[in-house]
C-alpha atoms as a PDB file:
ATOM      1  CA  UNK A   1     -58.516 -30.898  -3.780  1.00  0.00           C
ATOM      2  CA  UNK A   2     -55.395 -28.965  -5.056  1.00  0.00           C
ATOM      3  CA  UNK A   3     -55.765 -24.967  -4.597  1.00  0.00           C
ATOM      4  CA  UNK A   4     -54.956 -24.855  -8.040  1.00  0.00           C
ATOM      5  CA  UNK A   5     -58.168 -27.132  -9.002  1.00  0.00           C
ATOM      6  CA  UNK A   6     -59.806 -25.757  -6.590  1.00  0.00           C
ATOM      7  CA  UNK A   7     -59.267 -22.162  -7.788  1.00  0.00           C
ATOM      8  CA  UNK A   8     -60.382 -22.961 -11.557  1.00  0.00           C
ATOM      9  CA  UNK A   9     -63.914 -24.557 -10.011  1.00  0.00           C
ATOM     10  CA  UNK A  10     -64.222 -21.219  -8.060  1.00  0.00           C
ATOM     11  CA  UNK A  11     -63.580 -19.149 -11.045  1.00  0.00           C
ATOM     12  CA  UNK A  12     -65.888 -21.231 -13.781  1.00  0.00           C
ATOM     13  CA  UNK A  13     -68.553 -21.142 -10.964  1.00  0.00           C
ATOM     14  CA  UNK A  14     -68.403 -17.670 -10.856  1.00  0.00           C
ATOM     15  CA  UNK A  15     -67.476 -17.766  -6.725  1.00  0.00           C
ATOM     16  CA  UNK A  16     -64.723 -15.371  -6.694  1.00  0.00           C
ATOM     17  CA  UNK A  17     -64.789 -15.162  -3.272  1.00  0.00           C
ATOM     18  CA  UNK A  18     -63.301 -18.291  -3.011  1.00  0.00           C
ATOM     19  CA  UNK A  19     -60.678 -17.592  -5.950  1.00  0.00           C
ATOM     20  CA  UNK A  20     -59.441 -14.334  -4.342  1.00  0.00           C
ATOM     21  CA  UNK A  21     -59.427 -16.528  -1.004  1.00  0.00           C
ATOM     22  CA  UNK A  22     -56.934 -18.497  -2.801  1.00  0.00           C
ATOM     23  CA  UNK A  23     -54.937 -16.004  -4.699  1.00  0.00           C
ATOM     24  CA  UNK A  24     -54.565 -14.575  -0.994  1.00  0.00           C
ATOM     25  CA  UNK A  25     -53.624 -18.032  -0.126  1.00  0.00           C
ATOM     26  CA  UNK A  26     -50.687 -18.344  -2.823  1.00  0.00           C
ATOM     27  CA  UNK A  27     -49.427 -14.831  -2.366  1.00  0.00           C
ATOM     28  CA  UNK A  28     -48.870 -14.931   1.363  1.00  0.00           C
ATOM     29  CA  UNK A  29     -47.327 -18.600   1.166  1.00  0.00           C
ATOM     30  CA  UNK A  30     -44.978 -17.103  -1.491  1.00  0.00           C
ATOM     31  CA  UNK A  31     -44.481 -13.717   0.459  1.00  0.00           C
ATOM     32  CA  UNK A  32     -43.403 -16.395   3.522  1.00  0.00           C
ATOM     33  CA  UNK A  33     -41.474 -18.114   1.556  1.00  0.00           C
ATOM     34  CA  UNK A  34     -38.932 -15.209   0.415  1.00  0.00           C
ATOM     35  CA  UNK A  35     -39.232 -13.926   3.874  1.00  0.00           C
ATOM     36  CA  UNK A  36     -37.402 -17.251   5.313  1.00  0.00           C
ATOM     37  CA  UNK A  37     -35.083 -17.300   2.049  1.00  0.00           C
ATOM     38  CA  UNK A  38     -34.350 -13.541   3.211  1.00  0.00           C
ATOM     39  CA  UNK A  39     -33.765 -14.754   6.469  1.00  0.00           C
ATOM     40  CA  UNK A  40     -31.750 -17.730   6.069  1.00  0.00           C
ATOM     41  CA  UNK A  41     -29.295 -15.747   3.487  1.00  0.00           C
ATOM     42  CA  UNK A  42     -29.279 -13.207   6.240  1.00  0.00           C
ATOM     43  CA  UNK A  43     -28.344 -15.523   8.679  1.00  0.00           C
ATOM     44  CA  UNK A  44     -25.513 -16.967   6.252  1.00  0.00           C
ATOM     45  CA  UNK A  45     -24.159 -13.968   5.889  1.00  0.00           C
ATOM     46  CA  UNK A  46     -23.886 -12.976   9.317  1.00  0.00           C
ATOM     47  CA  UNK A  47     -22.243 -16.177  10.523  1.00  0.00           C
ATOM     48  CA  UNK A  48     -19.556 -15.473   7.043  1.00  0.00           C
ATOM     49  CA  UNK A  49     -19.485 -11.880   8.204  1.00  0.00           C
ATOM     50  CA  UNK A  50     -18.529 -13.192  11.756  1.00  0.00           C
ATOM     51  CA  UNK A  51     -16.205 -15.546  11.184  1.00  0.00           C
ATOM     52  CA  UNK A  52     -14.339 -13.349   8.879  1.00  0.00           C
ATOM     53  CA  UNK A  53     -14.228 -10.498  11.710  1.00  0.00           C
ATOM     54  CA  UNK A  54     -13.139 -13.107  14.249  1.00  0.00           C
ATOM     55  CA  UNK A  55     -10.088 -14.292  11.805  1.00  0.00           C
ATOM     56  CA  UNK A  56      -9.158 -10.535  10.663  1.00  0.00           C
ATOM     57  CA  UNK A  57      -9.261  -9.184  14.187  1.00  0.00           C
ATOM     58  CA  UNK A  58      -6.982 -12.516  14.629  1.00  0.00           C
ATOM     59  CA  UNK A  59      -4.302 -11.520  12.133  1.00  0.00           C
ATOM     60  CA  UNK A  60      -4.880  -7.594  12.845  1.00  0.00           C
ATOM     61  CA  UNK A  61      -3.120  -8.526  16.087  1.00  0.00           C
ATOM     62  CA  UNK A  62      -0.664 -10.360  15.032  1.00  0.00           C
ATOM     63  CA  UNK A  63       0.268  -8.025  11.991  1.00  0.00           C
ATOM     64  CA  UNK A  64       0.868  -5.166  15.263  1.00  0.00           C
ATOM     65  CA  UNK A  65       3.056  -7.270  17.160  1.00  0.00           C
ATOM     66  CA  UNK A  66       5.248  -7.499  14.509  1.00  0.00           C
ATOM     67  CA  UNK A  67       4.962  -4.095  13.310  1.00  0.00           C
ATOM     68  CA  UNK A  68       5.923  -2.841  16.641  1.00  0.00           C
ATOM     69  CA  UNK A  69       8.041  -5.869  17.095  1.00  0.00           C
ATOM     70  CA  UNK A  70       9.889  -4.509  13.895  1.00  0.00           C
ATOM     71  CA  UNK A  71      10.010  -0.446  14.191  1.00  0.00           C
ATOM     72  CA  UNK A  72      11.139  -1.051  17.998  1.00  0.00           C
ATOM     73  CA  UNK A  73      14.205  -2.328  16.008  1.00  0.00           C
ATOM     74  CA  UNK A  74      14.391   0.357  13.439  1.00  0.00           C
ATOM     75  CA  UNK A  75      14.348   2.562  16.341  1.00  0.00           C
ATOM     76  CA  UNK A  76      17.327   0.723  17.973  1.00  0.00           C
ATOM     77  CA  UNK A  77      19.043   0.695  14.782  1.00  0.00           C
ATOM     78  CA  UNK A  78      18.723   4.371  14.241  1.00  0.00           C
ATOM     79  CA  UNK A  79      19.767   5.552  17.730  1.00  0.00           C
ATOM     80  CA  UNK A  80      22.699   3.503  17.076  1.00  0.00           C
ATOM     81  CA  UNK A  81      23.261   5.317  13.680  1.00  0.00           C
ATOM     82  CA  UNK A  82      22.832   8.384  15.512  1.00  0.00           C
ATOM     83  CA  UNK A  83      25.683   7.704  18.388  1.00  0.00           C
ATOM     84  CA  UNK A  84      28.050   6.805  15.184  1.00  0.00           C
ATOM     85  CA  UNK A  85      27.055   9.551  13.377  1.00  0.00           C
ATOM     86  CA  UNK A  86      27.665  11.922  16.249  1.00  0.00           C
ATOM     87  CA  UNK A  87      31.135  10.517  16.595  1.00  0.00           C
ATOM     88  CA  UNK A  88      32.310  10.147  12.768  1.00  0.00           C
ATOM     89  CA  UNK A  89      31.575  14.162  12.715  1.00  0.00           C
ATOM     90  CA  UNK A  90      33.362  14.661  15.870  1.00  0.00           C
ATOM     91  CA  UNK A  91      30.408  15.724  17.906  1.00  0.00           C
ATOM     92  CA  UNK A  92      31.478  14.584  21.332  1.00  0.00           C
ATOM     93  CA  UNK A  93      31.062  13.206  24.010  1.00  0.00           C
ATOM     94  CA  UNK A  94      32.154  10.105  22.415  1.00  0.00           C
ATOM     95  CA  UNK A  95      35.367   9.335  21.042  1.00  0.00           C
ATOM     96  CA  UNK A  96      35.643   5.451  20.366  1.00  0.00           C
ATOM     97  CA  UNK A  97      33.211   3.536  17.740  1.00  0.00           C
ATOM     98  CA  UNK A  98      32.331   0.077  19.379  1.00  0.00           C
ATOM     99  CA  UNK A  99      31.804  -3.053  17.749  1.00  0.00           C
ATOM    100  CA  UNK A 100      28.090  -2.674  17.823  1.00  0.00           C
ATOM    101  CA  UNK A 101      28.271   0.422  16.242  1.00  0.00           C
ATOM    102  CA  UNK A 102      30.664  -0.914  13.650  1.00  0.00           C
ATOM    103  CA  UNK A 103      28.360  -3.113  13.194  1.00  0.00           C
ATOM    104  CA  UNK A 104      25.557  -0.855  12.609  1.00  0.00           C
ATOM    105  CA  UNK A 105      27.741   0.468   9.810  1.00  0.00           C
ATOM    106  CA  UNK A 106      27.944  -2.390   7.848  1.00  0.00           C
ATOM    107  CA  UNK A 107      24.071  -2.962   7.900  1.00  0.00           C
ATOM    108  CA  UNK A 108      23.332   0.350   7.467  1.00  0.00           C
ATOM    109  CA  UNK A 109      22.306  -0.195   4.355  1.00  0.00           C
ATOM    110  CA  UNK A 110      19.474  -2.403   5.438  1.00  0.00           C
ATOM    111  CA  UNK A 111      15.774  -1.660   6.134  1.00  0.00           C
ATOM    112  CA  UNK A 112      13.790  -4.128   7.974  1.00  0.00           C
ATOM    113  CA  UNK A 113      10.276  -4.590   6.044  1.00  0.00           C
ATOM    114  CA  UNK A 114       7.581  -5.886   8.876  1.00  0.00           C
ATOM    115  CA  UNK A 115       5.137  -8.351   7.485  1.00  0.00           C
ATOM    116  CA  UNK A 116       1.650  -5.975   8.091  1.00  0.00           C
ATOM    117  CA  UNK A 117      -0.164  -8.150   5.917  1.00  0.00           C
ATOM    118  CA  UNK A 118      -3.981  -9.229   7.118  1.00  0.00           C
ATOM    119  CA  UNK A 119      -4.869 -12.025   4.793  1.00  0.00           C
ATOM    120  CA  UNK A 120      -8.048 -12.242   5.008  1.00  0.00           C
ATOM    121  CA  UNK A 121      -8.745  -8.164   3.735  1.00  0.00           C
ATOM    122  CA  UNK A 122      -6.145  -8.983   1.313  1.00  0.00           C
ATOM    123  CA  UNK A 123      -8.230 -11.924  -0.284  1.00  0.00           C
ATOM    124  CA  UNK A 124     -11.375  -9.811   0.155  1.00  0.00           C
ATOM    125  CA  UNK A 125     -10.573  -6.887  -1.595  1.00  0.00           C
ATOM    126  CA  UNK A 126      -8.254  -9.032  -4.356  1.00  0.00           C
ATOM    127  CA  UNK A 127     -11.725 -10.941  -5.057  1.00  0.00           C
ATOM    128  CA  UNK A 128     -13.697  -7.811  -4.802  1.00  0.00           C
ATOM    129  CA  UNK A 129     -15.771  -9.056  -1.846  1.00  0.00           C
ATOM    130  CA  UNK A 130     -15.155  -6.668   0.750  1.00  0.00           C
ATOM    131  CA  UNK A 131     -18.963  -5.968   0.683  1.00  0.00           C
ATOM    132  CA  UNK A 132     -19.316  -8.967   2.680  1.00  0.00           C
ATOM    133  CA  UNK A 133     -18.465  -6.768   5.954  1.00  0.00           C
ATOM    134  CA  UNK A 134     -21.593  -4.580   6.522  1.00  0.00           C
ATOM    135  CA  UNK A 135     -19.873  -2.147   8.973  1.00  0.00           C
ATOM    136  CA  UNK A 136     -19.045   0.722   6.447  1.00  0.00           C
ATOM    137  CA  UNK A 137     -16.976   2.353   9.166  1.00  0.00           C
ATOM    138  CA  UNK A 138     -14.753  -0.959   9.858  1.00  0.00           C
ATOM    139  CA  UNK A 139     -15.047  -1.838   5.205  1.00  0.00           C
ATOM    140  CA  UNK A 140     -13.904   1.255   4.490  1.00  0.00           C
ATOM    141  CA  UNK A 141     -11.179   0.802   7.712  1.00  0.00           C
ATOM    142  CA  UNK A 142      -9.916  -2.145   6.433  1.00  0.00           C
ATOM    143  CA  UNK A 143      -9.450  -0.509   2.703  1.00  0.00           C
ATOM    144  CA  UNK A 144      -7.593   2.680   4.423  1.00  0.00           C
ATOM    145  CA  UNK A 145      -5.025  -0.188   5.988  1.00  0.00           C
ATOM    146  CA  UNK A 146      -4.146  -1.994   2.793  1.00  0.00           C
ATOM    147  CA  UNK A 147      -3.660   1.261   0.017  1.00  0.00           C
ATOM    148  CA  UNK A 148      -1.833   2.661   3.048  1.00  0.00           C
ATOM    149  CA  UNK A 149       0.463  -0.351   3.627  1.00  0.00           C
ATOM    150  CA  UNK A 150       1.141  -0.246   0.018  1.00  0.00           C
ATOM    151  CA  UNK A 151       1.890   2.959  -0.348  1.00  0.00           C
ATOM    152  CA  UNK A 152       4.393   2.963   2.593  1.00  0.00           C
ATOM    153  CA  UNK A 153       5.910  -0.125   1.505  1.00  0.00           C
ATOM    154  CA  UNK A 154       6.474   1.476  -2.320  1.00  0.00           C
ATOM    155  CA  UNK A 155       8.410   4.004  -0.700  1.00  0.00           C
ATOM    156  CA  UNK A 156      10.251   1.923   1.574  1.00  0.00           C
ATOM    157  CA  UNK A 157      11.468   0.083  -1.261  1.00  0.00           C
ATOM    158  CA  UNK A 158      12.880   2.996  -3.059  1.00  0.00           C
ATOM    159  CA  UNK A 159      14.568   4.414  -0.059  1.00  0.00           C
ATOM    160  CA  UNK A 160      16.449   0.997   0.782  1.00  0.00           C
ATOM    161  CA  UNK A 161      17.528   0.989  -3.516  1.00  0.00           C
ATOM    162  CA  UNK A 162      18.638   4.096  -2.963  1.00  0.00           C
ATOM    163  CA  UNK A 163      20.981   3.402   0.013  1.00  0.00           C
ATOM    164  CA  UNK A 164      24.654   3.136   0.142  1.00  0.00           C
ATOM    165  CA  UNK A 165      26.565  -0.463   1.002  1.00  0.00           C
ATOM    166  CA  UNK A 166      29.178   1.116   3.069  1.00  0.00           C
ATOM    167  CA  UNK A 167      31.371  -1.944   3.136  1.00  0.00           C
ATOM    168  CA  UNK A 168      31.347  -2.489  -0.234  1.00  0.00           C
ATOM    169  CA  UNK A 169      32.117   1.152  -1.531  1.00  0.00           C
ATOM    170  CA  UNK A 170      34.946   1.549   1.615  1.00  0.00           C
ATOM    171  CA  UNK A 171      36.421  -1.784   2.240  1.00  0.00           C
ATOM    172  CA  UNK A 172      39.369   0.612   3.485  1.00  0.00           C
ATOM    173  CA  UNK A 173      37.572   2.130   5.986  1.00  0.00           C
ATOM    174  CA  UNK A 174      35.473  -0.880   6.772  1.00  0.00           C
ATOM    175  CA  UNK A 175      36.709  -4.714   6.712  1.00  0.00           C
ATOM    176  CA  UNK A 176      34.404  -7.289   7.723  1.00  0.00           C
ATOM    177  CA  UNK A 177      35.950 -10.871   9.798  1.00  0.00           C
ATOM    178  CA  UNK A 178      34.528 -13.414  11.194  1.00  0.00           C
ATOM    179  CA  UNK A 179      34.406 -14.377  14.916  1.00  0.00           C
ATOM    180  CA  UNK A 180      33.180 -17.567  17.553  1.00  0.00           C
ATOM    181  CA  UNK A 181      29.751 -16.446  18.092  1.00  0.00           C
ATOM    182  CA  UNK A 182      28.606 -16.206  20.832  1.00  0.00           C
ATOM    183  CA  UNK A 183      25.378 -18.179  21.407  1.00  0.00           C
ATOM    184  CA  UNK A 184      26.474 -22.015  21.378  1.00  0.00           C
ATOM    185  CA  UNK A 185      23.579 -22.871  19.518  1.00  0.00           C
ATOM    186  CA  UNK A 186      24.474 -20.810  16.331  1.00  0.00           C
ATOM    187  CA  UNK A 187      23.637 -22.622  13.199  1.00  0.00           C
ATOM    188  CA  UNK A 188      27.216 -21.316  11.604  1.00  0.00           C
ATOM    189  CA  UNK A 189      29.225 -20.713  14.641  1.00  0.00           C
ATOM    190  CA  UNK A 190      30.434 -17.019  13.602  1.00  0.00           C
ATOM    191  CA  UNK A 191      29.357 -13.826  13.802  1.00  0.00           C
ATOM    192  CA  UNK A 192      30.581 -11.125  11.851  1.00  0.00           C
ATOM    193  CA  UNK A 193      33.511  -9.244  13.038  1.00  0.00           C
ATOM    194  CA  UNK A 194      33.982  -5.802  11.955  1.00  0.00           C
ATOM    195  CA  UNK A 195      36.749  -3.363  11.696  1.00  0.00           C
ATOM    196  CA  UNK A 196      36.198   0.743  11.407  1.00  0.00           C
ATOM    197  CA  UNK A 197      38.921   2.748  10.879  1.00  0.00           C
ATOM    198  CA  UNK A 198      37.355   5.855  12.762  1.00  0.00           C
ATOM    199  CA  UNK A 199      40.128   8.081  12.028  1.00  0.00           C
ATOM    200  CA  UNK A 200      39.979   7.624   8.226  1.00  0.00           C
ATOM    201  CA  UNK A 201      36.080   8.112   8.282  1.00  0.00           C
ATOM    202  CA  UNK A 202      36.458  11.339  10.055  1.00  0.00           C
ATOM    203  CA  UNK A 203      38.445  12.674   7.051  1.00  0.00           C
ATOM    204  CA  UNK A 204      36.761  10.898   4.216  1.00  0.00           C
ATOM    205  CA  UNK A 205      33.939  13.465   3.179  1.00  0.00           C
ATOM    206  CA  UNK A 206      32.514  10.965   0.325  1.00  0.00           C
ATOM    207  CA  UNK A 207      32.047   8.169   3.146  1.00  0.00           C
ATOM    208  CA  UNK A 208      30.541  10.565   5.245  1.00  0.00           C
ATOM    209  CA  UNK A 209      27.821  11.917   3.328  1.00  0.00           C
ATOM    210  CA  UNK A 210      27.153   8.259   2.545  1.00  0.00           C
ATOM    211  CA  UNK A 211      26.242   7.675   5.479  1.00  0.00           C
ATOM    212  CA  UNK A 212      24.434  10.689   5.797  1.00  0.00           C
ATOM    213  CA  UNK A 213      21.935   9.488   2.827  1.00  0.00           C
ATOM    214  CA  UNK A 214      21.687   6.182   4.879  1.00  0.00           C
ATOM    215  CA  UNK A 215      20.429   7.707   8.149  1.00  0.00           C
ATOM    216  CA  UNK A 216      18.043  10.337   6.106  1.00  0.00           C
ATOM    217  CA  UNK A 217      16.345   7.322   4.034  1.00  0.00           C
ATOM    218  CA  UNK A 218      15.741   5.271   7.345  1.00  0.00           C
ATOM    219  CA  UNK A 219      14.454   8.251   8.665  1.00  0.00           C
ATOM    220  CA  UNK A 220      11.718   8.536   5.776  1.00  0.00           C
ATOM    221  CA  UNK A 221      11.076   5.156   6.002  1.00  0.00           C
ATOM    222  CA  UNK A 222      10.585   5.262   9.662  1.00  0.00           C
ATOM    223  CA  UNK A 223       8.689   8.155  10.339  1.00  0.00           C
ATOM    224  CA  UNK A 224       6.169   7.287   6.997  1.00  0.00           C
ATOM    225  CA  UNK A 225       5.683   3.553   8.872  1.00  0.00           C
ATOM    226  CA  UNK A 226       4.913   5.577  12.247  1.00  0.00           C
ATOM    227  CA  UNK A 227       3.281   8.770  10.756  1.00  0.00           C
ATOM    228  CA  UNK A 228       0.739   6.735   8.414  1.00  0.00           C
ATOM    229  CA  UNK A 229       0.442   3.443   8.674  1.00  0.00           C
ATOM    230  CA  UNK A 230       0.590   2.901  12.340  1.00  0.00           C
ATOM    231  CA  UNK A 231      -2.289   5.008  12.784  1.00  0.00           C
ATOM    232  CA  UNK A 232      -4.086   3.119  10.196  1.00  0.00           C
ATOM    233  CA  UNK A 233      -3.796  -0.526  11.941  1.00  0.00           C
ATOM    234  CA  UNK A 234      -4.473   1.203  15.045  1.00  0.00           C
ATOM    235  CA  UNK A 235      -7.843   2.066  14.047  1.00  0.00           C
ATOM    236  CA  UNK A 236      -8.413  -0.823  12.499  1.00  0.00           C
ATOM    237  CA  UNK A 237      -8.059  -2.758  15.705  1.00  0.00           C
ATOM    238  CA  UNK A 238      -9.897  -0.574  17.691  1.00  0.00           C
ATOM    239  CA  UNK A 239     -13.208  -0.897  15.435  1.00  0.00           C
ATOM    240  CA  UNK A 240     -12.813  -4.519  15.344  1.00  0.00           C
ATOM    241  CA  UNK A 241     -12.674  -4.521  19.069  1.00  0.00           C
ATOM    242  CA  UNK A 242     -15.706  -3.178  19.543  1.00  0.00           C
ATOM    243  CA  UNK A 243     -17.373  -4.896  16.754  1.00  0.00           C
ATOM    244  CA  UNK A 244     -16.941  -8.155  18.330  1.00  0.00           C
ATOM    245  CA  UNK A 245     -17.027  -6.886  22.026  1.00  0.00           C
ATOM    246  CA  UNK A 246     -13.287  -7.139  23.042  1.00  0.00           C
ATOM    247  CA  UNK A 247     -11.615  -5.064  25.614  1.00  0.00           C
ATOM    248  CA  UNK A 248      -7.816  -5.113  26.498  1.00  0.00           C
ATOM    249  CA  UNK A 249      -6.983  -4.117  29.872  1.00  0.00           C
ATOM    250  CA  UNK A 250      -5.181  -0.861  30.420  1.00  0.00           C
ATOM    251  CA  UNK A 251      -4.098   0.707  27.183  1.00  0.00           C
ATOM    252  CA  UNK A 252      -4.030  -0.068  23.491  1.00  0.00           C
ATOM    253  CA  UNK A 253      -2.568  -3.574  23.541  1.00  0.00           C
ATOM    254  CA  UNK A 254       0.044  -2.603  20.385  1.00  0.00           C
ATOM    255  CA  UNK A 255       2.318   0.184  22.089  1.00  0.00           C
ATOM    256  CA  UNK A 256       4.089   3.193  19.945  1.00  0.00           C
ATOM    257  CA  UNK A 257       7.457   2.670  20.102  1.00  0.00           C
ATOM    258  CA  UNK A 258       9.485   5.416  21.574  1.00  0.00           C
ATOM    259  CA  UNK A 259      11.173   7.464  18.681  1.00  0.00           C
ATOM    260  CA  UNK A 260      15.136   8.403  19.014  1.00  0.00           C
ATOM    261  CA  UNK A 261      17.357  11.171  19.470  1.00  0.00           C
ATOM    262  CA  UNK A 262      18.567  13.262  16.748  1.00  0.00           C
ATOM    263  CA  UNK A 263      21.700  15.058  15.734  1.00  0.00           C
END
């Protein structure tokens, strides 16, 4: 006999013990029943919540390698700036500009944007599912990176608009050839070849505090990158690392890139 059938007999027979033995009967099967939807959505999401920590500690990583891959070089390129600026304002020792720092001249202008993008917070937070990761620590984390990354980028964008194209405002000071290069598998064949006329730069005060402006702005942009937003991926990493259980050996496996001199 169905429990329903049964339950309507008990009740026109006046037996309630046997209708509140099946009430008890219905509630508890449906109690179990949302208790094993509960779980298996549980479940679900901890699998979705995995995957998606596996894949974002994934791209973390490889957003820091080129970050560091990238500010290494701004480093370079400023040190270089430096040595030219040095010499341009007659601060010795030096007292020849080389090619490479010719060179440095002519891309002065230039700021090298590192792709710190980590897809998988970006489609999170675009589709408003961030909720998805539990940790509140490593949601909120995550969050920090992006408004951070965007923030930094907005002003690295209107430091390198504001920067002067020294070749292009002192193509008598600066001419620009073309050489063999020198890697045999070149796509072209040439590299760029540029002349500095050192002596007119050192009395050309206009040119000068060009490049001034153009070593300040890389400056901001550099020390904002390392100031904010390193720190920001940094701890990111590290809460994803012990999320999922990973440990690098020795130190943090994305190193801070050693900063350069100054004037």
């Amino acid at each position: 006999m169905r429990i329903t059938s049964r339950f309507w007999s008990a009740v026109r027979k006046r037996d309630w013990g046997t209708a509140a033995l099946d009430v008890v009967v219905v509630a508890v099967g449906i109690l179990m029943a949302l208790a094993v939807d509960e779980w298996r959505a549980e479940r679900e999401a901890g699998q979705q919540e995995s995957e998606i920590l596996q894949r974002m500690h994934s791209e973390t990583v490889q957003a820091i390698s080129d970050y560091t891959t990238r500010q290494e070089r701004r480093f370079e390129n400023l040190d270089n700036l430096y040595n030219v600026r040095r010499l341009i304002l007659n601060v010795p020792p030096d007292d020849a500009l080389s090619e490479s720092g010719c060179l440095g001249l002519v891309y002065s202008r230039r700021i090298s944007f590192a792709d710190t993008r980590i897809p998988v917070v970006e489609e999170l937070s675009a589709t408003g599912a961030l909720s998805v990761i539990q940790d509140p620590e490593l949601r909120n984390a995550a969050l920090a990176f992006i408004n951070t990354r965007d923030r930094e980028l907005a002003w690295a964008t209107l430091w390198s608009n504001q920067m002067h194209d020294l070749p292009f405002l002192f193509p008598d000071l600066i001419s620009i050839g073309l050489k063999v290069a020198d890697d045999p598998e070149d796509r072209d064949g040439f590299g760029l070849a540029p002349v500095c006329d050192l002596a007119a730069m050192r009395k050309d005060g206009k040119f000068q505090n060009a490049l001034v402006s153009n070593v300040a702005n890389i400056i901001d942009t550099v020390e904002g990158m390392e100031g904010s937003l390193w720190p920001k991926i940094k701890h990111l990493h590290e809460l994803l690392d012990a999320r999922l259980g990973i440990a690098h050996p020795g130190s943090h496996a994305a190193k801070h890139p050693p900063g350069g001199s100054s004037l």
